[in-house]
N, C-alpha and C. Protein backbone atom coordinates (compact mmCIF):
# COMPACT_ATOMS: atom_id res chain seq x y z
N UNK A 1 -1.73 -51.36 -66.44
CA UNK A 1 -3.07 -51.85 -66.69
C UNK A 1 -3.90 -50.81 -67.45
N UNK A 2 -3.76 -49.79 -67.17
CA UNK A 2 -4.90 -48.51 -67.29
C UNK A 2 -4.20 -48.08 -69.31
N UNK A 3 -2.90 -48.15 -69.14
CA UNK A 3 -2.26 -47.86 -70.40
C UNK A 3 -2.34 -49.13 -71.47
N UNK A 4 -2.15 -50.44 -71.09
CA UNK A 4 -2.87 -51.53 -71.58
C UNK A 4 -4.09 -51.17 -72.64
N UNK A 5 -5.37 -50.85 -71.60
CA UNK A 5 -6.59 -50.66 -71.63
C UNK A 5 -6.55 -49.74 -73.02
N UNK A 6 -5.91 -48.47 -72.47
CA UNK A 6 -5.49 -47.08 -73.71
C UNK A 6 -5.51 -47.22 -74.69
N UNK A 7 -4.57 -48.61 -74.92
CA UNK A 7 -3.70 -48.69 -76.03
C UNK A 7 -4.51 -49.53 -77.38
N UNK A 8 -5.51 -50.60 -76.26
CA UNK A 8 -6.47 -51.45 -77.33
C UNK A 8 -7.59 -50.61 -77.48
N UNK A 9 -7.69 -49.70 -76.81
CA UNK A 9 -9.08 -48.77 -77.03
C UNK A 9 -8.22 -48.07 -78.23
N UNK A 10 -7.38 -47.45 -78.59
CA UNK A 10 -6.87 -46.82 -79.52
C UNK A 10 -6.42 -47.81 -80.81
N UNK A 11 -6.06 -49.07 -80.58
CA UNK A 11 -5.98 -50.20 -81.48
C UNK A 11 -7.01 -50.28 -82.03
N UNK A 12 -8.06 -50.32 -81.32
CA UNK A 12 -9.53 -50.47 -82.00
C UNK A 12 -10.06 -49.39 -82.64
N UNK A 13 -9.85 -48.02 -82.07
CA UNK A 13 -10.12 -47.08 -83.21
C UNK A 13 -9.89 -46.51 -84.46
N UNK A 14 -8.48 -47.26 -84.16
CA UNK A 14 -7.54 -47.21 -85.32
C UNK A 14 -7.99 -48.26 -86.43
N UNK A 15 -8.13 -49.17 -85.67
CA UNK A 15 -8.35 -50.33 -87.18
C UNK A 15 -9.88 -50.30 -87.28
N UNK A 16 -10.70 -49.53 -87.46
CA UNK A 16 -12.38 -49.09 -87.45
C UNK A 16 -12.28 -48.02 -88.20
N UNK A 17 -11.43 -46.98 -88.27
CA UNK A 17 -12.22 -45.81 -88.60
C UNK A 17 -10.69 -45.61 -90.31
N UNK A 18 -11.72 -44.72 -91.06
CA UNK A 18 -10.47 -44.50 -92.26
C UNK A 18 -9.94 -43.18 -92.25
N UNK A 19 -10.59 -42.22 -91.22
CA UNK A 19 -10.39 -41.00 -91.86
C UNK A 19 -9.80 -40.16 -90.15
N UNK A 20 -9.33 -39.61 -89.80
CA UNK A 20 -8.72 -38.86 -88.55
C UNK A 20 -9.47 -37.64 -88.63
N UNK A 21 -10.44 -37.56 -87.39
CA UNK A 21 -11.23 -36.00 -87.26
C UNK A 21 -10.37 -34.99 -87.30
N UNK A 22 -10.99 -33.83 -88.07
CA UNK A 22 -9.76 -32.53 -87.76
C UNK A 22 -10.02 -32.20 -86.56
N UNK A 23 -10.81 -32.37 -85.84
CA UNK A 23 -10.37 -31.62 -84.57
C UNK A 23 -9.32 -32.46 -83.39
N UNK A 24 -9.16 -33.69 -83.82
CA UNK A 24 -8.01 -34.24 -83.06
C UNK A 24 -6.45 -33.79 -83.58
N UNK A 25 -6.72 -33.58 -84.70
CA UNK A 25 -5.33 -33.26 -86.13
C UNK A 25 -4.71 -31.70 -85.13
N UNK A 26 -6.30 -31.32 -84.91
CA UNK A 26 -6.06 -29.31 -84.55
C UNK A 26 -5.90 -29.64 -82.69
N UNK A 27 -5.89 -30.58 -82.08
CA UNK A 27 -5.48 -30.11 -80.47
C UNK A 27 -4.28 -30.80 -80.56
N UNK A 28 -3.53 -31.52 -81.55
CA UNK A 28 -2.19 -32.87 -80.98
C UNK A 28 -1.21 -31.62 -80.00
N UNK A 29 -1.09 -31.04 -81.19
CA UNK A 29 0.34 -29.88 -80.77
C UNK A 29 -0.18 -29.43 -78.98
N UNK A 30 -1.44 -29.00 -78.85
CA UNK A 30 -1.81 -28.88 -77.38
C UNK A 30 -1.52 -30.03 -76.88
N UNK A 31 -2.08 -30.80 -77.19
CA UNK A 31 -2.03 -32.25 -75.99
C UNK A 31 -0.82 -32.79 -75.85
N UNK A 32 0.23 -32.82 -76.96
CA UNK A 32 1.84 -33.33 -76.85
C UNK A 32 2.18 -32.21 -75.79
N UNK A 33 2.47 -31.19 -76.58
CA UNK A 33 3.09 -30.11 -74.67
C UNK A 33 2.33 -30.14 -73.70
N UNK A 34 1.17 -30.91 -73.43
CA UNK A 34 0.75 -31.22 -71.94
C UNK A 34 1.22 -32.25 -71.19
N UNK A 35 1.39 -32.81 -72.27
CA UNK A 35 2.23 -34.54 -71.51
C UNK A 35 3.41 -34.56 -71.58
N UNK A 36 3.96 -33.83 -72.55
CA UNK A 36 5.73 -33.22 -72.04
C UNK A 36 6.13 -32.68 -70.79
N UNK A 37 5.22 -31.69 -70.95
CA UNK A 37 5.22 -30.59 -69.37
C UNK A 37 4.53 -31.56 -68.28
N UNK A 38 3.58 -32.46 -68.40
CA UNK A 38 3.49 -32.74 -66.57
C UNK A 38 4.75 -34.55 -66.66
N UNK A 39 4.89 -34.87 -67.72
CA UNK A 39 6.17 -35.74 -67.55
C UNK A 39 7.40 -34.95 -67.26
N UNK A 40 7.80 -34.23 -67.61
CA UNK A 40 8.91 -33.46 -67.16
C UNK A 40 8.78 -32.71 -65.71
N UNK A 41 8.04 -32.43 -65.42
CA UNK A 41 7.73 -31.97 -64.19
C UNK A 41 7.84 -32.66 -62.79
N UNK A 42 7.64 -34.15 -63.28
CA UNK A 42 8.04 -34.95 -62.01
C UNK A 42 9.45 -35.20 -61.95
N UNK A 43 10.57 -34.74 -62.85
CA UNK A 43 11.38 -35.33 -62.34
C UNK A 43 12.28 -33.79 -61.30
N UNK A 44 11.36 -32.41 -61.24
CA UNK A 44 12.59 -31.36 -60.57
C UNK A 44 11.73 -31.48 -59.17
N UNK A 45 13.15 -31.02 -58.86
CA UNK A 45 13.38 -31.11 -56.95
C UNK A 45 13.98 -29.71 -56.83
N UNK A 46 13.71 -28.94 -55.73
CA UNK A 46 14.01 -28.01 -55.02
C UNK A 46 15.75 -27.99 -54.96
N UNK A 47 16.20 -26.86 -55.38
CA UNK A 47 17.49 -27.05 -54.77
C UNK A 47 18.13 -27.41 -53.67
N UNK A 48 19.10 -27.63 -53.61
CA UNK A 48 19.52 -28.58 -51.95
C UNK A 48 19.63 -27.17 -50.90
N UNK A 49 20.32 -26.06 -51.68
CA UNK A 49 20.50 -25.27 -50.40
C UNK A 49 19.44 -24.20 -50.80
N UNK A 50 18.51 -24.21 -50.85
CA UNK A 50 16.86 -23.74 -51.23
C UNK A 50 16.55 -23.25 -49.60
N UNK A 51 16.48 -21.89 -49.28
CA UNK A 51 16.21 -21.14 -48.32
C UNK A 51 17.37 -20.54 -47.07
N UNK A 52 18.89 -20.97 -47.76
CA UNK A 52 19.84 -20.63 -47.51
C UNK A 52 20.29 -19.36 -47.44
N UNK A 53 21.23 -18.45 -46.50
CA UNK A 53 21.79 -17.32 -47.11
C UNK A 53 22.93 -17.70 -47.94
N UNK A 54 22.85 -16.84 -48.82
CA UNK A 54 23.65 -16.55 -49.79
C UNK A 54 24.89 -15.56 -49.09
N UNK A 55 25.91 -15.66 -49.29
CA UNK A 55 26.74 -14.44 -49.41
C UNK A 55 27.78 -14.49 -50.05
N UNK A 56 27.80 -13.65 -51.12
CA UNK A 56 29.27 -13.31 -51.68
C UNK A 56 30.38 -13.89 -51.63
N UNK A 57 31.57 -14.99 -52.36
CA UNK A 57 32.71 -15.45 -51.66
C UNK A 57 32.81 -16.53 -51.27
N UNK A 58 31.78 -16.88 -50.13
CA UNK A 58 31.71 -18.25 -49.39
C UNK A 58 30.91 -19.11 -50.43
N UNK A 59 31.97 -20.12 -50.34
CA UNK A 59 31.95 -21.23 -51.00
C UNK A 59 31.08 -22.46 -49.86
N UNK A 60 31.57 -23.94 -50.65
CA UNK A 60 31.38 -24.67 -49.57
C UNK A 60 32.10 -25.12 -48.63
């Protein structure tokens, strides 16, 4: 719903305006690695044996 919403708000700016502000041109590169990094971020999990001893040798 909310991305819906996004998408015609951006449809509409798009078909309104002729020219792209530079200051949106000058943050993309910021704003793409922000939404890379917190999309990628939901998918890691803690390792399984995460607070385990370790020792030398022993396997599973």
């Amino acid at each position: 719903m909310i991305s819906a919403a996004a998408a015609g708000g951006l449809f509409t700016w798009y078909a309104l305006t002729d020219e792209v502000p530079s200051q949106f041109v000058d943050a993309a590169p910021y704003v793409t690695t922000l939404l890379v990094l917190a999309l990628s971020a939901q998918r890691l999990r803690m390792p399984k044996a995460n607070g385990m001893l370790y020792r030398k040798g022993q396997g599973k």
